[in-house]
Protein backbone atom coordinates (compact mmCIF):
# COMPACT_ATOMS: atom_id res chain seq x y z
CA UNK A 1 108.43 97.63 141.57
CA UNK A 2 105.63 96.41 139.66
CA UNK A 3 103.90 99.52 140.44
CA UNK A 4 106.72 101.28 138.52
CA UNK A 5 107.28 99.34 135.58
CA UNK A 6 102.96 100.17 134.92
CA UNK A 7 103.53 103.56 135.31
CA UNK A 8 106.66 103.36 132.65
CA UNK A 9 104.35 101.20 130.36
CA UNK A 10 101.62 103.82 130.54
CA UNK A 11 103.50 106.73 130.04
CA UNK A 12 104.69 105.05 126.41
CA UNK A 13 101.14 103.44 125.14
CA UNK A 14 98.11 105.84 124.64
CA UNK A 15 95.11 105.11 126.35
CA UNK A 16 93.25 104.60 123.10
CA UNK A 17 95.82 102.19 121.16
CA UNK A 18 94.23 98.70 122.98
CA UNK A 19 90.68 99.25 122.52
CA UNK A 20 91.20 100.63 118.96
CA UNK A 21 93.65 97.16 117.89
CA UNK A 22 90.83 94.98 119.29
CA UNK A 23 88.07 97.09 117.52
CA UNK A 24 85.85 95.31 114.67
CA UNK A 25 85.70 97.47 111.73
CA UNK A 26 83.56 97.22 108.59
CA UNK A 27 80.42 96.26 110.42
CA UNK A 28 77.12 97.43 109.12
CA UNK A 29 75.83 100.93 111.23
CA UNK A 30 73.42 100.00 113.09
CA UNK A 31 71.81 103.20 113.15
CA UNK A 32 71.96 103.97 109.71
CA UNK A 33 71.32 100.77 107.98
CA UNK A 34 69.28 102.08 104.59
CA UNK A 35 72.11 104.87 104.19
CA UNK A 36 74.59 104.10 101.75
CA UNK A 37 78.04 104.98 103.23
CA UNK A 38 76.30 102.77 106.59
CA UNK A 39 80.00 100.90 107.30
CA UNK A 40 81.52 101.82 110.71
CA UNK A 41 85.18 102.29 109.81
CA UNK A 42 85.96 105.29 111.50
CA UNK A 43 87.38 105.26 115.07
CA UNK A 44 87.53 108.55 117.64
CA UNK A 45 90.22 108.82 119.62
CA UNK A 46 88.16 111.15 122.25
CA UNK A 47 85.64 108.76 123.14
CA UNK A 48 87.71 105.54 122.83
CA UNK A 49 84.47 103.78 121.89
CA UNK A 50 83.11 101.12 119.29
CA UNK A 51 83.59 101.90 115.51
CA UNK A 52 80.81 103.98 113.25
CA UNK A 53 80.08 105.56 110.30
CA UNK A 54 80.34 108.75 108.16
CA UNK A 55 76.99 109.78 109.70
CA UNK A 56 77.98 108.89 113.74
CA UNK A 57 80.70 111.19 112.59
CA UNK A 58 78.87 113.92 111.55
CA UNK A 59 76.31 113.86 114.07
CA UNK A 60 78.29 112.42 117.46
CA UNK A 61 81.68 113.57 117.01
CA UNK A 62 81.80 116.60 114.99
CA UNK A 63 84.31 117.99 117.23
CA UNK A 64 86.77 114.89 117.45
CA UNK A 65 89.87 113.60 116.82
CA UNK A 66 89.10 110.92 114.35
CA UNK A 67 90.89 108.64 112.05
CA UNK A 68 89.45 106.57 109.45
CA UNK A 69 90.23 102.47 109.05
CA UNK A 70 90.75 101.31 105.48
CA UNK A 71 91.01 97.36 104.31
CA UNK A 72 93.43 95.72 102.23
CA UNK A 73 92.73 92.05 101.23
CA UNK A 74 90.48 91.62 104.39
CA UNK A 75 92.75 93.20 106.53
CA UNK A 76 92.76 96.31 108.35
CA UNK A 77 95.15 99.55 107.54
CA UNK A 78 95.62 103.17 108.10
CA UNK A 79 96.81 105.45 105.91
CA UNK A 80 100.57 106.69 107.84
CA UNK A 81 99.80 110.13 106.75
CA UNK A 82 96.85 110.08 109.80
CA UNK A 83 98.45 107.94 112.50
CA UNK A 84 101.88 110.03 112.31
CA UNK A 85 100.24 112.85 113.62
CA UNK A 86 99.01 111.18 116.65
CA UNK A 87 101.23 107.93 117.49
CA UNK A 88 104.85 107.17 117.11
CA UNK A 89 104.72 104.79 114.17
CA UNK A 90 109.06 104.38 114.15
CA UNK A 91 109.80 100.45 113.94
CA UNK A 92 106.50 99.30 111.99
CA UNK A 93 106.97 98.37 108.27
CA UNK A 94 104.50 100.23 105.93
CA UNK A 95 103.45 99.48 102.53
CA UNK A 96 102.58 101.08 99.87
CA UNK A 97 98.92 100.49 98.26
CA UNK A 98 97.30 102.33 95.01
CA UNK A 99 99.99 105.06 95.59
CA UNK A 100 98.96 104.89 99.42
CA UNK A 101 101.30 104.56 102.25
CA UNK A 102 99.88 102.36 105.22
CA UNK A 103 100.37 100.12 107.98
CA UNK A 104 98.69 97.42 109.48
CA UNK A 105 96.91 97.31 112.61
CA UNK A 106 97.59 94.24 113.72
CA UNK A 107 99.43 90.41 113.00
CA UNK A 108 98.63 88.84 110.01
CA UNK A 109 98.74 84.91 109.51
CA UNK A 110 102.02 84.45 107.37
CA UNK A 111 101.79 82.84 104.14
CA UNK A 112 102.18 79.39 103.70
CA UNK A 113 104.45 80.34 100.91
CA UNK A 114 106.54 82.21 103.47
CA UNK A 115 106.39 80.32 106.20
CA UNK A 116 110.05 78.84 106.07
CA UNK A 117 111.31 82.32 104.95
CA UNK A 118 113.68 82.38 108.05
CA UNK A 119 115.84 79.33 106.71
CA UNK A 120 115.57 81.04 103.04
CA UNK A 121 117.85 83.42 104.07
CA UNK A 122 115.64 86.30 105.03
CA UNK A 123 117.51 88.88 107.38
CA UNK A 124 113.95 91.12 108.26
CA UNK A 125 111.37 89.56 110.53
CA UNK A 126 109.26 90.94 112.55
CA UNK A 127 110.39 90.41 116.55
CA UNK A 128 106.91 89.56 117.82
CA UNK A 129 104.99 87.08 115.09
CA UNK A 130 108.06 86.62 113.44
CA UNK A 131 106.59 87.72 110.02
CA UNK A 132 109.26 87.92 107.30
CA UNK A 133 109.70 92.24 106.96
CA UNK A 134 110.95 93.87 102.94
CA UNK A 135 112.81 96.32 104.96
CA UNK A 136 114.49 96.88 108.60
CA UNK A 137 112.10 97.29 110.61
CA UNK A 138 111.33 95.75 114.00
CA UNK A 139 107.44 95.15 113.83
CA UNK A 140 104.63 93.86 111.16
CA UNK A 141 102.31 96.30 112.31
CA UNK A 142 101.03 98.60 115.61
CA UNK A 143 99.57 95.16 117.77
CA UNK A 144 103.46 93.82 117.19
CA UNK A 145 104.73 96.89 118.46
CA UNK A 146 101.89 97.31 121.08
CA UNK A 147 103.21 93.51 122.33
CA UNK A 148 107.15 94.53 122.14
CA UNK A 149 106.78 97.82 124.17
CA UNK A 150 105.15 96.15 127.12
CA UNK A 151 107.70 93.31 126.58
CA UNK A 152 110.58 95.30 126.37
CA UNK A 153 110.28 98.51 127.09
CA UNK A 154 112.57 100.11 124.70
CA UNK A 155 109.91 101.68 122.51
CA UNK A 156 107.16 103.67 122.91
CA UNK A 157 103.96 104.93 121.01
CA UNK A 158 104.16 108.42 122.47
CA UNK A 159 105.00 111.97 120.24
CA UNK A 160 107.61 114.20 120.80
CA UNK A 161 106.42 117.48 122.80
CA UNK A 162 105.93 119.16 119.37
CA UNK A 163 103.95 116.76 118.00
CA UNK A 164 102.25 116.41 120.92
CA UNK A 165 100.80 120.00 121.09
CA UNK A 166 100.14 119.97 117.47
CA UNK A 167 97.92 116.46 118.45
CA UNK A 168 96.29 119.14 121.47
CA UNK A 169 95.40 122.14 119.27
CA UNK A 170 93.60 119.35 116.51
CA UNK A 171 91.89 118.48 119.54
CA UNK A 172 90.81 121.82 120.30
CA UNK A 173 89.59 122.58 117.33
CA UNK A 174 88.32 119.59 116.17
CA UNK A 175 90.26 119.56 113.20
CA UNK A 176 89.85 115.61 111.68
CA UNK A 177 93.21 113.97 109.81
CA UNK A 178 92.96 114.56 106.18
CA UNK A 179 91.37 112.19 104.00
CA UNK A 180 91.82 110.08 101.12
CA UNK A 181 89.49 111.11 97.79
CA UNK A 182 86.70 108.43 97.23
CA UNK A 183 88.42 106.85 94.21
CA UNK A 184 91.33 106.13 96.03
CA UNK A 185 89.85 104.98 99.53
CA UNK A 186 88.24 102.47 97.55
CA UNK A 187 90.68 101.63 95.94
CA UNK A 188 92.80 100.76 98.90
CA UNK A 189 89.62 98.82 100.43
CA UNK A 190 90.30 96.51 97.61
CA UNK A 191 93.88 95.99 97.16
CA UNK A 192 95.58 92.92 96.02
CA UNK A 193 97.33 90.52 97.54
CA UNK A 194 100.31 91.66 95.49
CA UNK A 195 99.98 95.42 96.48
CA UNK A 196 100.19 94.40 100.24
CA UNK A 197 103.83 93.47 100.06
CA UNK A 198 105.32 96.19 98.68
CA UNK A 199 107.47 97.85 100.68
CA UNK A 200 108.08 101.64 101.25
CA UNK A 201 109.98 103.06 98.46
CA UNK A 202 113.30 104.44 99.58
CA UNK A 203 113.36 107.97 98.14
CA UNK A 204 116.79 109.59 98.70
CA UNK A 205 118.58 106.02 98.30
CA UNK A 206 117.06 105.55 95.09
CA UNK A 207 117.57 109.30 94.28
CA UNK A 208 121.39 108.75 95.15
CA UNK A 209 121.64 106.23 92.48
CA UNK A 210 120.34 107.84 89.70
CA UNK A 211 122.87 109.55 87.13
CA UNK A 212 122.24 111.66 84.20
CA UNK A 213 122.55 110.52 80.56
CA UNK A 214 126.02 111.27 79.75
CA UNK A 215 125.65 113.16 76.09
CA UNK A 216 127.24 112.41 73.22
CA UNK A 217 128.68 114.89 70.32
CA UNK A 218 127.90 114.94 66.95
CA UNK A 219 130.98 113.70 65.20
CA UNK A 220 133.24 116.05 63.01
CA UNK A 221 132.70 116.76 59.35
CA UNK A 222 135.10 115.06 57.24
């Protein structure tokens, strides 16, 4: 029995998920300490290894899936437009930062501010930390999720088949996730405190809402 319930828990976590959660990112390069883009923030999902920089990349995994960690306020995020095309993000709140949609990779300590947000009325919080969530979702970020799919088993991290042999031909052609322009990455390294708790905007709902001027006619000569 226990055999089965690893194999189940295997098939819906990606070997790389663990190793890149307990990851430190934003560490000088050792190998290319007098370069000036030297901080390892990049992670490669082929190799499953420690974190390094825009030269590693360049020079060690040319031909590799790789995404690319940003930083919020200390913490670490990815941009969703990179992990959605190789992990099943569905149940993890995102933000939105400089125009940016991310997620975090793992718990965050919850505010002090926040911390009696549960008796305040607060019908979103997070199943695993129990961080108070601006929309409904079930996690704070991927570790939550990482924690409730081994828990539970009624998630998993894993693609559909499409996805999944869109995620094989990147592979085989070592095409990289798209990145962010330079003004904007670092702008998202330095977001605010404020910026980190906004939640994803709600496109068709707020769409739905909207009406049109009603217009008025010019009144009648006398």
């Amino acid at each position: 029995m226990n055999l089965m319930l690893r194999f189940q828990e295997e098939t819906k976590v990606p070997p790389w998920i663990e190793s890149l959660l307990s990851t430190a990112f934003f560490t000088i390069c050792p190998r290319h300490r007098d370069t000036p883009r030297n901080e390892c923030n990049m992670y490669c999902l082929d190799c499953m290894n420690d974190a390094f920089c825009f030269y590693c990349r360049s020079s060690r995994h040319k031909d590799h899936l790789v995404i690319q960690i940003r930083r919020s306020s200390y913490h670490d995020v990815v941009r969703v437009a990179e992990i959605q095309k190789v992990l099943d993000i569905s149940g993890v709140q995102t933000y939105v930062i400089n125009s940016a949609r991310v997620l975090f990779l793992n718990e965050r300590p919850q505010p002090k501010s926040s911390s009696s947000s549960s008796s305040k009325g607060v019908s979103h919080l997070c199943e695993i930390c129990s961080r108070s969530l601006l929309d409904p979702f079930r996690f704070c970020s991927l570790g939550c999720k990482l924690v409730g799919t081994r828990k539970n088993g009624d998630t998993s991290f894993l693609l559909s088949n499409k996805d999944e042999e869109e995620v094989t031909i990147r592979r085989r052609e070592g095409i990289a996730p798209s990145r962010l322009p330079s003004k904007e990455e670092e702008e998202l390294r330095e977001g605010s405190p404020q910026e980190m708790y906004r939640g994803t905007p709600n496109t068709a709902h707020s769409n739905s809402r909207r009406r049109k001027g009603i217009p008025h006619r010019a009144p009648f000569g006398s």
